[in-house]
C-alpha atoms as a PDB file:
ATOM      1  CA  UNK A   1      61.560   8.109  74.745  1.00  0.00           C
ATOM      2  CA  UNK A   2      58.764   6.050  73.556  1.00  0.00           C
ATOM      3  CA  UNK A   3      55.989   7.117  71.648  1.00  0.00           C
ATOM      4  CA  UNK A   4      52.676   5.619  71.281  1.00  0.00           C
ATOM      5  CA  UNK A   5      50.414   6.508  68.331  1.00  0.00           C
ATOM      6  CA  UNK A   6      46.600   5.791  68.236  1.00  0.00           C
ATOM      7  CA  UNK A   7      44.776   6.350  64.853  1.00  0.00           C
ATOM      8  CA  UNK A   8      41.567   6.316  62.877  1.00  0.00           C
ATOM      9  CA  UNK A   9      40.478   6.803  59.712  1.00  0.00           C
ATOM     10  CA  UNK A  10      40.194  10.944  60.425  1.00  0.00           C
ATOM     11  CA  UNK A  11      43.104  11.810  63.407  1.00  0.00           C
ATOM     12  CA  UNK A  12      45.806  10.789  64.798  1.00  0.00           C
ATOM     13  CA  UNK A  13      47.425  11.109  68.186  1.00  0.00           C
ATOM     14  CA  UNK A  14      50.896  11.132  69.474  1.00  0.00           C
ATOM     15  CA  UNK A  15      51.297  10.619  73.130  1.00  0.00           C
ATOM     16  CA  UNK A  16      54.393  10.025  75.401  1.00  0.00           C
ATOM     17  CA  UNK A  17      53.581   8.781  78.944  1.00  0.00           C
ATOM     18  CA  UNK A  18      57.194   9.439  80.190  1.00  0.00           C
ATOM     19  CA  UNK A  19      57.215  13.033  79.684  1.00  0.00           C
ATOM     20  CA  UNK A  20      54.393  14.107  82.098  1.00  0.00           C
ATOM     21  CA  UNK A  21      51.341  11.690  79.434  1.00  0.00           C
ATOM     22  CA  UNK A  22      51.748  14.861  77.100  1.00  0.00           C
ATOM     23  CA  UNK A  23      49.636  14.719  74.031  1.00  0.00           C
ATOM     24  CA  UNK A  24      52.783  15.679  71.190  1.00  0.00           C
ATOM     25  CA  UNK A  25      50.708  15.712  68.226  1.00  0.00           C
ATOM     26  CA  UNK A  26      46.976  15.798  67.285  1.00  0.00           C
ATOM     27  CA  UNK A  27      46.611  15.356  63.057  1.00  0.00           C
ATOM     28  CA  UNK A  28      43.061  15.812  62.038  1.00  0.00           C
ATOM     29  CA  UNK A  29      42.304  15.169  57.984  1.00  0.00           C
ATOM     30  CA  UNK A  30      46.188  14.963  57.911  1.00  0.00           C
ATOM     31  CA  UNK A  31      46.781  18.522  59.549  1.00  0.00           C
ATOM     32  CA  UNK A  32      49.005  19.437  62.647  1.00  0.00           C
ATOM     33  CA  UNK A  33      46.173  21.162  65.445  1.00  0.00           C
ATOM     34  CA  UNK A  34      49.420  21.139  68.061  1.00  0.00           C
ATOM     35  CA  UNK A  35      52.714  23.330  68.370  1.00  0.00           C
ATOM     36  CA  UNK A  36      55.727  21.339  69.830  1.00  0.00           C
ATOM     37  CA  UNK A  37      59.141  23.080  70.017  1.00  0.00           C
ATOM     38  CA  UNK A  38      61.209  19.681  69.419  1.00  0.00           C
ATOM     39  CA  UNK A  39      64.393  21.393  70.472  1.00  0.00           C
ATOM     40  CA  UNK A  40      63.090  21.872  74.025  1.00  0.00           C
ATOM     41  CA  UNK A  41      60.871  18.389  74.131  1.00  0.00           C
ATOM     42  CA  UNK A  42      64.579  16.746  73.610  1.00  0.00           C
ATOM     43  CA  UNK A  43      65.973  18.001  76.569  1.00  0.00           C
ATOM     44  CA  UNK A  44      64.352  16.549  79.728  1.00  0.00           C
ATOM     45  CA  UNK A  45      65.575  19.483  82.215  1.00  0.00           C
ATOM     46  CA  UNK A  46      63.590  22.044  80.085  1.00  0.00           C
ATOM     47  CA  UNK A  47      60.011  22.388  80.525  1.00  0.00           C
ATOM     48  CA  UNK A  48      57.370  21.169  77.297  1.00  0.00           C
ATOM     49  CA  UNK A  49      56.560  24.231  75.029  1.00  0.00           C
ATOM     50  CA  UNK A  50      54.044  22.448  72.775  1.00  0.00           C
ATOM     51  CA  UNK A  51      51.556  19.457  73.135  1.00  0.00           C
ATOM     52  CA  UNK A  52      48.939  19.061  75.883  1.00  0.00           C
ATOM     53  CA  UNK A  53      50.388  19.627  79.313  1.00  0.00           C
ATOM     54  CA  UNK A  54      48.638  18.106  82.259  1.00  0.00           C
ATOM     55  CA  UNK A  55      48.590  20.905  85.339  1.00  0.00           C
ATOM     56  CA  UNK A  56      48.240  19.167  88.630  1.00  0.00           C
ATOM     57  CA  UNK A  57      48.017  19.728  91.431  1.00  0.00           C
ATOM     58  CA  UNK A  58      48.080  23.101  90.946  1.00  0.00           C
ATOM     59  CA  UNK A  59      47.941  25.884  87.902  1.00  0.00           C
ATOM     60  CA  UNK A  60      49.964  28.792  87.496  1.00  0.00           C
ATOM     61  CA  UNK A  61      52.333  29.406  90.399  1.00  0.00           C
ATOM     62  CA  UNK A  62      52.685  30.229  93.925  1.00  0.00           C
ATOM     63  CA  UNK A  63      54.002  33.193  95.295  1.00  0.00           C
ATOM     64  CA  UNK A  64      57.628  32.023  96.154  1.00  0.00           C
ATOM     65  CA  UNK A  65      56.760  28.634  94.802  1.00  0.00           C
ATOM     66  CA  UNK A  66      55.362  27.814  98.287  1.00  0.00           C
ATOM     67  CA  UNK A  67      51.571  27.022  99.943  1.00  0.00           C
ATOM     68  CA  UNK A  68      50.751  26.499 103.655  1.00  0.00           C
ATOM     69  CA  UNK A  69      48.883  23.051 104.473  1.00  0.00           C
ATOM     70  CA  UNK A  70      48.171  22.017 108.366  1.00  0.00           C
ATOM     71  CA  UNK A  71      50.764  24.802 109.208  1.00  0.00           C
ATOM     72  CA  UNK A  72      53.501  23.398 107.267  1.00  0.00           C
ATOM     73  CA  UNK A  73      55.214  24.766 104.410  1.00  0.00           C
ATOM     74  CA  UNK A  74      55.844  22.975 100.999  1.00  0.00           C
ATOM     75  CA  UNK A  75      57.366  24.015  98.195  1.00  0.00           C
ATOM     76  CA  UNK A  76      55.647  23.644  94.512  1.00  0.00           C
ATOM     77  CA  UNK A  77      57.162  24.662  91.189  1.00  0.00           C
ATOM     78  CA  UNK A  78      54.332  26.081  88.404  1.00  0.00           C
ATOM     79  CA  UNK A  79      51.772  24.239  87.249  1.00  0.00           C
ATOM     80  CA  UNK A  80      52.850  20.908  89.358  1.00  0.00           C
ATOM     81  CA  UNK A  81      54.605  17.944  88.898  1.00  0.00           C
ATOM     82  CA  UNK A  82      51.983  15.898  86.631  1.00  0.00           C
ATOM     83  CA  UNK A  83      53.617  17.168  83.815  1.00  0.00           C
ATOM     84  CA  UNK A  84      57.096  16.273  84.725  1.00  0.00           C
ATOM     85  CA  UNK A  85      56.890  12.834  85.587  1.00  0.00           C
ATOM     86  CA  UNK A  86      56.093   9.863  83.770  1.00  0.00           C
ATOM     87  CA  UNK A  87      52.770   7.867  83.548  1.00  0.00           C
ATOM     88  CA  UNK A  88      52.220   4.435  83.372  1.00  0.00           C
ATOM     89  CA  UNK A  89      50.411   3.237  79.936  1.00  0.00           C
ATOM     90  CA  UNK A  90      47.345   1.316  80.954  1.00  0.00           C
ATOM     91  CA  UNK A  91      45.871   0.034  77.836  1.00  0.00           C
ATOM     92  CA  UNK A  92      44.851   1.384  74.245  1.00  0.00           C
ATOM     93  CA  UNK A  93      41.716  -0.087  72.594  1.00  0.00           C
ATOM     94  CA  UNK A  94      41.365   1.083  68.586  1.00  0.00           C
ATOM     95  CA  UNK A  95      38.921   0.699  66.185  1.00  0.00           C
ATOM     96  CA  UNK A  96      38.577   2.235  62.495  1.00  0.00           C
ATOM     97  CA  UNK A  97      36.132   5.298  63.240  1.00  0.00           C
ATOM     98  CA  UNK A  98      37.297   5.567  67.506  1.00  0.00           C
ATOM     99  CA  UNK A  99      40.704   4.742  69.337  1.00  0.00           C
ATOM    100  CA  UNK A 100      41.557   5.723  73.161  1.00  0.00           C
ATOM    101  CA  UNK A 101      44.618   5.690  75.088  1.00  0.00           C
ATOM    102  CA  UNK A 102      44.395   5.561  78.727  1.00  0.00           C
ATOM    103  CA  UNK A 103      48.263   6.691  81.529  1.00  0.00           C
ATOM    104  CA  UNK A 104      48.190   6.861  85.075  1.00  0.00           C
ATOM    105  CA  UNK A 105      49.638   8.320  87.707  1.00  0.00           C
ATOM    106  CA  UNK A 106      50.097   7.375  90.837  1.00  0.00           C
ATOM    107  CA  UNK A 107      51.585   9.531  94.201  1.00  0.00           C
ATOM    108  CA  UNK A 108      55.280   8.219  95.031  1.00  0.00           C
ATOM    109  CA  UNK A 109      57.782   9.305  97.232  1.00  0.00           C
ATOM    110  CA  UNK A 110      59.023  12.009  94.960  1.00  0.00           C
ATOM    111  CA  UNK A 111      55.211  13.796  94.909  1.00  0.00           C
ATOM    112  CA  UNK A 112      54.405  13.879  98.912  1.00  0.00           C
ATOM    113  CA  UNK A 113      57.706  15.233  99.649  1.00  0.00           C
ATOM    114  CA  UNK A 114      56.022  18.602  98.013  1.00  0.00           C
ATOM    115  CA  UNK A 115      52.224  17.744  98.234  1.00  0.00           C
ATOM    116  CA  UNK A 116      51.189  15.068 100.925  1.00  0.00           C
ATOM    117  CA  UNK A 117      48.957  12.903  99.773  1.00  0.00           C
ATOM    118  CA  UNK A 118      48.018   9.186  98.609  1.00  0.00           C
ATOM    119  CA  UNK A 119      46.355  10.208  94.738  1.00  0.00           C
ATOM    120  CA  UNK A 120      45.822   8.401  91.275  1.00  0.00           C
ATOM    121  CA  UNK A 121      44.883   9.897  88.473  1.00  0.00           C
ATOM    122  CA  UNK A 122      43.805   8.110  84.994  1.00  0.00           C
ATOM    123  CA  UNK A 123      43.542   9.771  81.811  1.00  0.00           C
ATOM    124  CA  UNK A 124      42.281   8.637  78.741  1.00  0.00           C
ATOM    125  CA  UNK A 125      42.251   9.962  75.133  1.00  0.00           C
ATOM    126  CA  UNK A 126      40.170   9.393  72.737  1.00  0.00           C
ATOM    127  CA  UNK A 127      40.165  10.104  69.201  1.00  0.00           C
ATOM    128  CA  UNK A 128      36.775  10.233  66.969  1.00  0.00           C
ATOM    129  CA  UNK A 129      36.190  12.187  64.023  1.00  0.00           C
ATOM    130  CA  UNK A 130      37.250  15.165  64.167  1.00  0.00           C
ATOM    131  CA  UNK A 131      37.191  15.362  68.481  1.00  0.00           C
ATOM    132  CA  UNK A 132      39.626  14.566  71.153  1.00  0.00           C
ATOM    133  CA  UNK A 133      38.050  14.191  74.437  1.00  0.00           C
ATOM    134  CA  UNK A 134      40.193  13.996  77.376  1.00  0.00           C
ATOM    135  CA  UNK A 135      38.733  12.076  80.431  1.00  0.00           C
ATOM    136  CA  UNK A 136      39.574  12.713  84.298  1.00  0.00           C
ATOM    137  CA  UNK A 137      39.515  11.061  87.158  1.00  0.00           C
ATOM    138  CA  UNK A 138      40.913  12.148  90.115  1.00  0.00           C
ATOM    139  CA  UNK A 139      41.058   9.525  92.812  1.00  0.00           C
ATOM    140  CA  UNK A 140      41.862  10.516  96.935  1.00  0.00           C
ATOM    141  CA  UNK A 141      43.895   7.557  98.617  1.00  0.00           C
ATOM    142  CA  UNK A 142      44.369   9.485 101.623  1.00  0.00           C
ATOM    143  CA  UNK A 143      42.696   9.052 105.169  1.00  0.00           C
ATOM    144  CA  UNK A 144      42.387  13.109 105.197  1.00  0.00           C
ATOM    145  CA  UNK A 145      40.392  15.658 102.532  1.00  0.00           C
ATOM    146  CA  UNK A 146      42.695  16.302  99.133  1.00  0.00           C
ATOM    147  CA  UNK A 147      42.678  19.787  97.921  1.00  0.00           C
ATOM    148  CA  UNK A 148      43.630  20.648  94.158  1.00  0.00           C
ATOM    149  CA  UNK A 149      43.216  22.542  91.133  1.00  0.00           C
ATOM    150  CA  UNK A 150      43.495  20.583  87.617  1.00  0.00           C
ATOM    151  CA  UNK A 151      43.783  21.834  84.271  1.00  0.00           C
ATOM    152  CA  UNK A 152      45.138  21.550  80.500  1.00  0.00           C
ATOM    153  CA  UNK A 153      47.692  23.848  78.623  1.00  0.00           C
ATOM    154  CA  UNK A 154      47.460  22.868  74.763  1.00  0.00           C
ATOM    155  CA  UNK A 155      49.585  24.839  72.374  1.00  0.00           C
ATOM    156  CA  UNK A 156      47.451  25.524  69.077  1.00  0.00           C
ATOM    157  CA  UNK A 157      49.803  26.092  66.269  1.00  0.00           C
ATOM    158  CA  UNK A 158      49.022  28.894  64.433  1.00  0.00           C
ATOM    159  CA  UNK A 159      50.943  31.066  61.702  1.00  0.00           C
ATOM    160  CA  UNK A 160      49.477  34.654  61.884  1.00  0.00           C
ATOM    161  CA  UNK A 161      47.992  35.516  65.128  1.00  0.00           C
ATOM    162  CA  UNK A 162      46.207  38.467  63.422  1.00  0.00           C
ATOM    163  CA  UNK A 163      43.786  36.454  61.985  1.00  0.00           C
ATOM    164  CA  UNK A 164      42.381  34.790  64.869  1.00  0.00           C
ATOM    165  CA  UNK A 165      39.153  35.058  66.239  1.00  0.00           C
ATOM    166  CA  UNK A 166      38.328  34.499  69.849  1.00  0.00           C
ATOM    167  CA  UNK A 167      34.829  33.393  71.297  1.00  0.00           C
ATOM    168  CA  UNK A 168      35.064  33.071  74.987  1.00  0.00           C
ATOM    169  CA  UNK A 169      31.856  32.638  77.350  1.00  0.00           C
ATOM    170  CA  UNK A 170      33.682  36.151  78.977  1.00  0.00           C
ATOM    171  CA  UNK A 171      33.303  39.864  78.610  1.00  0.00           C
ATOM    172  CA  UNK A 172      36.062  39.957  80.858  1.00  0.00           C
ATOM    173  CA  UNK A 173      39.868  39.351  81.754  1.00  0.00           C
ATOM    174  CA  UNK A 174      42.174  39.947  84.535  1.00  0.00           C
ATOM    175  CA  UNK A 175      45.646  40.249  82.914  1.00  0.00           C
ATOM    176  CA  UNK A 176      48.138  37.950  84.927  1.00  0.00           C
ATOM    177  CA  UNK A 177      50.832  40.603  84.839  1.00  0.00           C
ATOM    178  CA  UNK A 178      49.170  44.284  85.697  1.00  0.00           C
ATOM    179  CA  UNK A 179      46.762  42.448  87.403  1.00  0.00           C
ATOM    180  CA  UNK A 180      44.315  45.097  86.012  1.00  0.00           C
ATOM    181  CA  UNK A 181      41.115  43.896  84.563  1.00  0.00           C
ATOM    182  CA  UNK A 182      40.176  44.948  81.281  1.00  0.00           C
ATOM    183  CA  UNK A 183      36.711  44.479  78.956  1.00  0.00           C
ATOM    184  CA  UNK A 184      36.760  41.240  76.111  1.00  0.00           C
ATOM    185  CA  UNK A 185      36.119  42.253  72.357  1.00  0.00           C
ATOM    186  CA  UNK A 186      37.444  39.237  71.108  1.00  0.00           C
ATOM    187  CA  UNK A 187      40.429  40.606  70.023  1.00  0.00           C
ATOM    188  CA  UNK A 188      44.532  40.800  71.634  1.00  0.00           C
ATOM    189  CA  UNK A 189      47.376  42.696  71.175  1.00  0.00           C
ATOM    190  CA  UNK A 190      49.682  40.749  69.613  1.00  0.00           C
ATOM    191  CA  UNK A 191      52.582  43.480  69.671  1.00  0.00           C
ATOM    192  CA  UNK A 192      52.779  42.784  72.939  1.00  0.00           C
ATOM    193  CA  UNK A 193      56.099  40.930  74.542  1.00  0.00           C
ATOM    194  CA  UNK A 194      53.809  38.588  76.099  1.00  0.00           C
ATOM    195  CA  UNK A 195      50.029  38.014  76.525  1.00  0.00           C
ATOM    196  CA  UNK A 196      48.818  36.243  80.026  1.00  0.00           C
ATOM    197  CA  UNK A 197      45.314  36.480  80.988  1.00  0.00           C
ATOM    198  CA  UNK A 198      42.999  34.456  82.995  1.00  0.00           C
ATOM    199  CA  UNK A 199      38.783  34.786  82.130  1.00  0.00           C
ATOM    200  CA  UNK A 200      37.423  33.823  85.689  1.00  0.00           C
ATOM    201  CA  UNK A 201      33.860  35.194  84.873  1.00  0.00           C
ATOM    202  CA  UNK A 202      32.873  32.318  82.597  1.00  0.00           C
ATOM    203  CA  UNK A 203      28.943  32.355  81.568  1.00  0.00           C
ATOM    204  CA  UNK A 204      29.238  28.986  79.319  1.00  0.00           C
ATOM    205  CA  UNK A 205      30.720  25.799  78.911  1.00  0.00           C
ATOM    206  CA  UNK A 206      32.599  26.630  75.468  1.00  0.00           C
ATOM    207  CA  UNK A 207      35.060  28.537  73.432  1.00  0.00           C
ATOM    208  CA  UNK A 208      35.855  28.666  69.823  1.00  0.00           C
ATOM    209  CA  UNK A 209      38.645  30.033  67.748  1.00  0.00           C
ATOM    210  CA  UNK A 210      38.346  31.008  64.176  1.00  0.00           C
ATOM    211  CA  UNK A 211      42.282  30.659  62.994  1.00  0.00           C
ATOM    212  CA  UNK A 212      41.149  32.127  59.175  1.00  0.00           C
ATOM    213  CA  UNK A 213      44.408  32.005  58.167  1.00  0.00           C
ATOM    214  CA  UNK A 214      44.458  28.211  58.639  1.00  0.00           C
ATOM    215  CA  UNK A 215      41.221  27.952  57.854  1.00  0.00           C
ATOM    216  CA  UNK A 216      40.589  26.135  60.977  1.00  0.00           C
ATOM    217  CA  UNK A 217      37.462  26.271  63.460  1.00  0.00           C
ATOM    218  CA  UNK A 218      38.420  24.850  67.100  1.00  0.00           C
ATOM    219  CA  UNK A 219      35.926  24.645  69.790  1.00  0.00           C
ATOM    220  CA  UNK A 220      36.932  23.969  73.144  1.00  0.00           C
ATOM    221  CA  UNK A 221      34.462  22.091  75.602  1.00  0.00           C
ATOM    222  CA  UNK A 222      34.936  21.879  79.490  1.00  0.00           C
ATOM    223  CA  UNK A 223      32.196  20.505  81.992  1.00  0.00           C
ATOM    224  CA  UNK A 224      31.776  22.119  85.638  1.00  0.00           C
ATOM    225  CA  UNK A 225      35.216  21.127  86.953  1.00  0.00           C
ATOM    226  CA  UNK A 226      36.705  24.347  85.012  1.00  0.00           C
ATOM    227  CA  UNK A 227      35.861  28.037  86.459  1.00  0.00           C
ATOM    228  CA  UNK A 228      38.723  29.209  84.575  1.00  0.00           C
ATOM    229  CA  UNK A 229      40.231  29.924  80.693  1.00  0.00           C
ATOM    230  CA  UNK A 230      43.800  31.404  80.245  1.00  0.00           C
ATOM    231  CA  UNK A 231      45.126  33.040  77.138  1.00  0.00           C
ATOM    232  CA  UNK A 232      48.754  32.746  76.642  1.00  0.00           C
ATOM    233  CA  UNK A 233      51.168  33.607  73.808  1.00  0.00           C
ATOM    234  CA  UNK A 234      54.702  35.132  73.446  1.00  0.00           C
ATOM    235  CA  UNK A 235      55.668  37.403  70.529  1.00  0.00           C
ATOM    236  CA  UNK A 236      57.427  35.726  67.554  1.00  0.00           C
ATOM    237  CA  UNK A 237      56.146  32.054  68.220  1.00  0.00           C
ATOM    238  CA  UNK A 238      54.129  30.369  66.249  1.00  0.00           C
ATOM    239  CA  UNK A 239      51.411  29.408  68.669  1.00  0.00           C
ATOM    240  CA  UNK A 240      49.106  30.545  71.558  1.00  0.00           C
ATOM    241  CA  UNK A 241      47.195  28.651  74.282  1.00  0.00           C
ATOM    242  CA  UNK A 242      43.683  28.655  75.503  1.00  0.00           C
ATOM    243  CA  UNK A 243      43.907  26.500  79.130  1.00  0.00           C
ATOM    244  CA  UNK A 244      41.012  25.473  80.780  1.00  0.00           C
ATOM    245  CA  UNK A 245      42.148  25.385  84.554  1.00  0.00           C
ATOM    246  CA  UNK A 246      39.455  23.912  87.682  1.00  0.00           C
ATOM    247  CA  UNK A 247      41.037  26.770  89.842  1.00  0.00           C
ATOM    248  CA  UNK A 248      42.739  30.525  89.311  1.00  0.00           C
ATOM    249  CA  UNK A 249      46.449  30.421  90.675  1.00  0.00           C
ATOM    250  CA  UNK A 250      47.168  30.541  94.043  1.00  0.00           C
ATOM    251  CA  UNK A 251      44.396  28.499  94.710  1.00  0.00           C
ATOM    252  CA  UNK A 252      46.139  26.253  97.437  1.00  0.00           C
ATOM    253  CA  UNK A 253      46.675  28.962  99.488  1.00  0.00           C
ATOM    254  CA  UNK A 254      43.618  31.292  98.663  1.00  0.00           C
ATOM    255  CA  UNK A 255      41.013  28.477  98.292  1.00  0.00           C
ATOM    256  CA  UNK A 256      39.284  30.375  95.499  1.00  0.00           C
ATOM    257  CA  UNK A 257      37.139  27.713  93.542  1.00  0.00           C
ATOM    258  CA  UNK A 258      39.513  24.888  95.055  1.00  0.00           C
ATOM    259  CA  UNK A 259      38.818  21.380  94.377  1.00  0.00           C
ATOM    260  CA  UNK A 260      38.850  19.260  97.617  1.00  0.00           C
ATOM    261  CA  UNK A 261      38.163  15.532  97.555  1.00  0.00           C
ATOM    262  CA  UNK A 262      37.391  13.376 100.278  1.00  0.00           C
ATOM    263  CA  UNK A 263      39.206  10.389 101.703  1.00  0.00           C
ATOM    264  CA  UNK A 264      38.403   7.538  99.076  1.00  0.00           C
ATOM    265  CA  UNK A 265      36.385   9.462  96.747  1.00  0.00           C
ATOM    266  CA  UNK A 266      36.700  10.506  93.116  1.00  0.00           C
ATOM    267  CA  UNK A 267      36.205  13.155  90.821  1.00  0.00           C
ATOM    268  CA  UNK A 268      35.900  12.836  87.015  1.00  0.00           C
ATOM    269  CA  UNK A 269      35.965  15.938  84.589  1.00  0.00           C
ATOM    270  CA  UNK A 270      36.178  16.062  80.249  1.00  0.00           C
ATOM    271  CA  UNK A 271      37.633  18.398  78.021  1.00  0.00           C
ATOM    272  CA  UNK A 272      36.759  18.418  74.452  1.00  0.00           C
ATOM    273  CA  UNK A 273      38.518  19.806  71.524  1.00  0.00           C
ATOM    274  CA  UNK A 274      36.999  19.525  68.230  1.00  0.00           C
ATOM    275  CA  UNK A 275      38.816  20.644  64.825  1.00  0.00           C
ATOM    276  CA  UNK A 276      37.156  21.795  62.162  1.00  0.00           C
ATOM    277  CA  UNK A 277      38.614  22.786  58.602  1.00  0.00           C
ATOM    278  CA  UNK A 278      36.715  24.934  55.992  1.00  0.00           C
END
C-alpha cells in the first residue's frame, strides 16, 4: 500500500489514496493528533479504526442497509463506499511553511450498482502551521438531481478521556442508541460501553477540545455544508471522534438537511482542524 507524505517545517501528513484517501497520520511540532489501529488498517476486509475517514454518500447507516430512490431499492453499507475504495492521486505541490495533497474519486461501475449516479469528488489537504484544512468538491455528472450527505470521522488520539474538555456550539444531544435526547454540560460518561451521539442543534461554526492531559487544544472548523457533530468513543480505546457530517443518518430516505445537487453543478465545503500544544 503506498503512502504519500507531505511536510513542512511544523506538520506532517500521511495519506493513502488506496484505502478510501484516508488521512493515517497528522504530526504537528513532532506529535501524533491521529489514532490508527495498524492491526486493522493491515487487513483490507476490516473497516479503518483511526485516521480521517471520508463518509460519502451517506453517514451513519440505513435501517437494513437500504434507501428507496425513484421506487427502487438499493442497498448501502454505513457511512458509504468513499472510504473503501481507492482514489486517484492528482498532484501534491509543497513548499517550506504550506504543502497540499489533492485524490479523486470518480463513480465506476462498482458505486452505481448501490447509488446511481455519474459523481467526482476532489479532495485536497493542506498542511500550514499548525492547521489542516480539508477542501470539498462535490461534482454531479448526472443528467438527473444528486442527493447526498458528506462528512469526516477523524480519530483524535487521546490517553485519559477524563481529562477532556468539550466545547460544542450545542446544549443538546440525541444519543444514537436510546434515541433519547439529553442536555450538553460539556462533559461524557466515559464508563459507558460505548458513547454515540449526534448534536443536530448546532448554533456555531466551531468546536474545541481541551485534551489537558496531552496538553493539547484542537479546534474544529466546518462551513455551512455541516448541520451535524457526532461524538463517538468505545471504552478501553485510546481515542474518541468528533465528526462533522452535512446530514443526520438516514438522510437518503428521510431527506432531513439532505444535500441535493443538480445535473452539472458543484458543491465545495472545508473542514479545519487546528492543533494547538501548551
Amino acid at each position: 500500500m503506498k503512502k504519500f507524505y507531505i511536510q513542512t517545517n511544523q506538520s506532517r501528513l500521511e495519506v493513502v489514496p488506496e484505502r478510501g484517501g484516508i488521512i493515517t497520520s497528522w504530526r504537528v511540532q513532532n506529535q501524533e493528533i491521529l489514532y490508527l489501529d495498524e492491526e486493522r488498517f493491515a487487513n483490507p476486509q476490516l473497516s479503518v479504526r483511526g485516521g480521517i475517514p471520508i463518509l460519502f454518500p451517506i453517514c451513519g447507516n440505513l435501517p437494513n442497509n437500504t434507501y428507496t430512490l425513484n421506487d427502487k431499492q438499493y442497498t448501502l453499507k454505513q457511512h458509504g463506499f468513499a472510504r473503501d475504495l481507492p482514489w486517484e492521486f492528482i498532484e501534491d505541490q509543497v513548499t517550506p511553511e504550506k504543502a497540499s495533497l489533492t485524490l479523486a474519486l470518480s463513480s465506476n461501475e462498482q458505486t452505481r450498482a448501490v447509488y446511481p449516479f455519474e459523481f467526482k469528488l476532489a479532495f485536497t489537504y493542506q498542511i500550514q502551521g499548525n492547521t489542516l484544512e480539508i477542501r470539498q468538491k462535490y461534482t454531479n455528472l448526472s443528467t438527473e438531481q444528486m442527493p447526498f450527505s458528506t462528512g469526516l470521522h477523524p480519530y483524535f488520539l487521546t490517553v485519559d478521556k477524563n481529562q477532556l474538555k468539550f466545547e460544542i456550539p450545542s446544549q443538546e444531544y440525541q444519543d444514537q442508541i436510546t434515541k433519547e435526547i439529553h442536555l450538553f454540560n460539556g462533559d461524557f460518561d466515559y464508563n459507558r460501553d460505548e458513547i454515540d451521539v449526534a448534536f443536530k442543534q448546532l448554533n456555531g461554526k466551531s468546536a474545541t477540545v481541551t485534551d489537558n492531559a496531552r496538553k493539547l487544544k484542537l479546534k474544529l472548523e466546518y462551513d455551512d455544508t455541516y448541520s451535524t457533530l457526532v461524538f463517538w468513543t468505545v471504552i478501553g480505546k485510546d481515542y474518541y471522534c468528533l465528526e462533522p457530517w452535512s446530514a443526520a443518518r438516514n438522510a437518503l430516505n428521510t431527506g432531513e438537511r439532505l444535500s441535493v445537487l443538480e445535473p452539472e453543478a458543484s458543491h465545495t465545503a472545508t473542514v479545519r482542524l487546528t492543533a494547538n500544544f501548551f
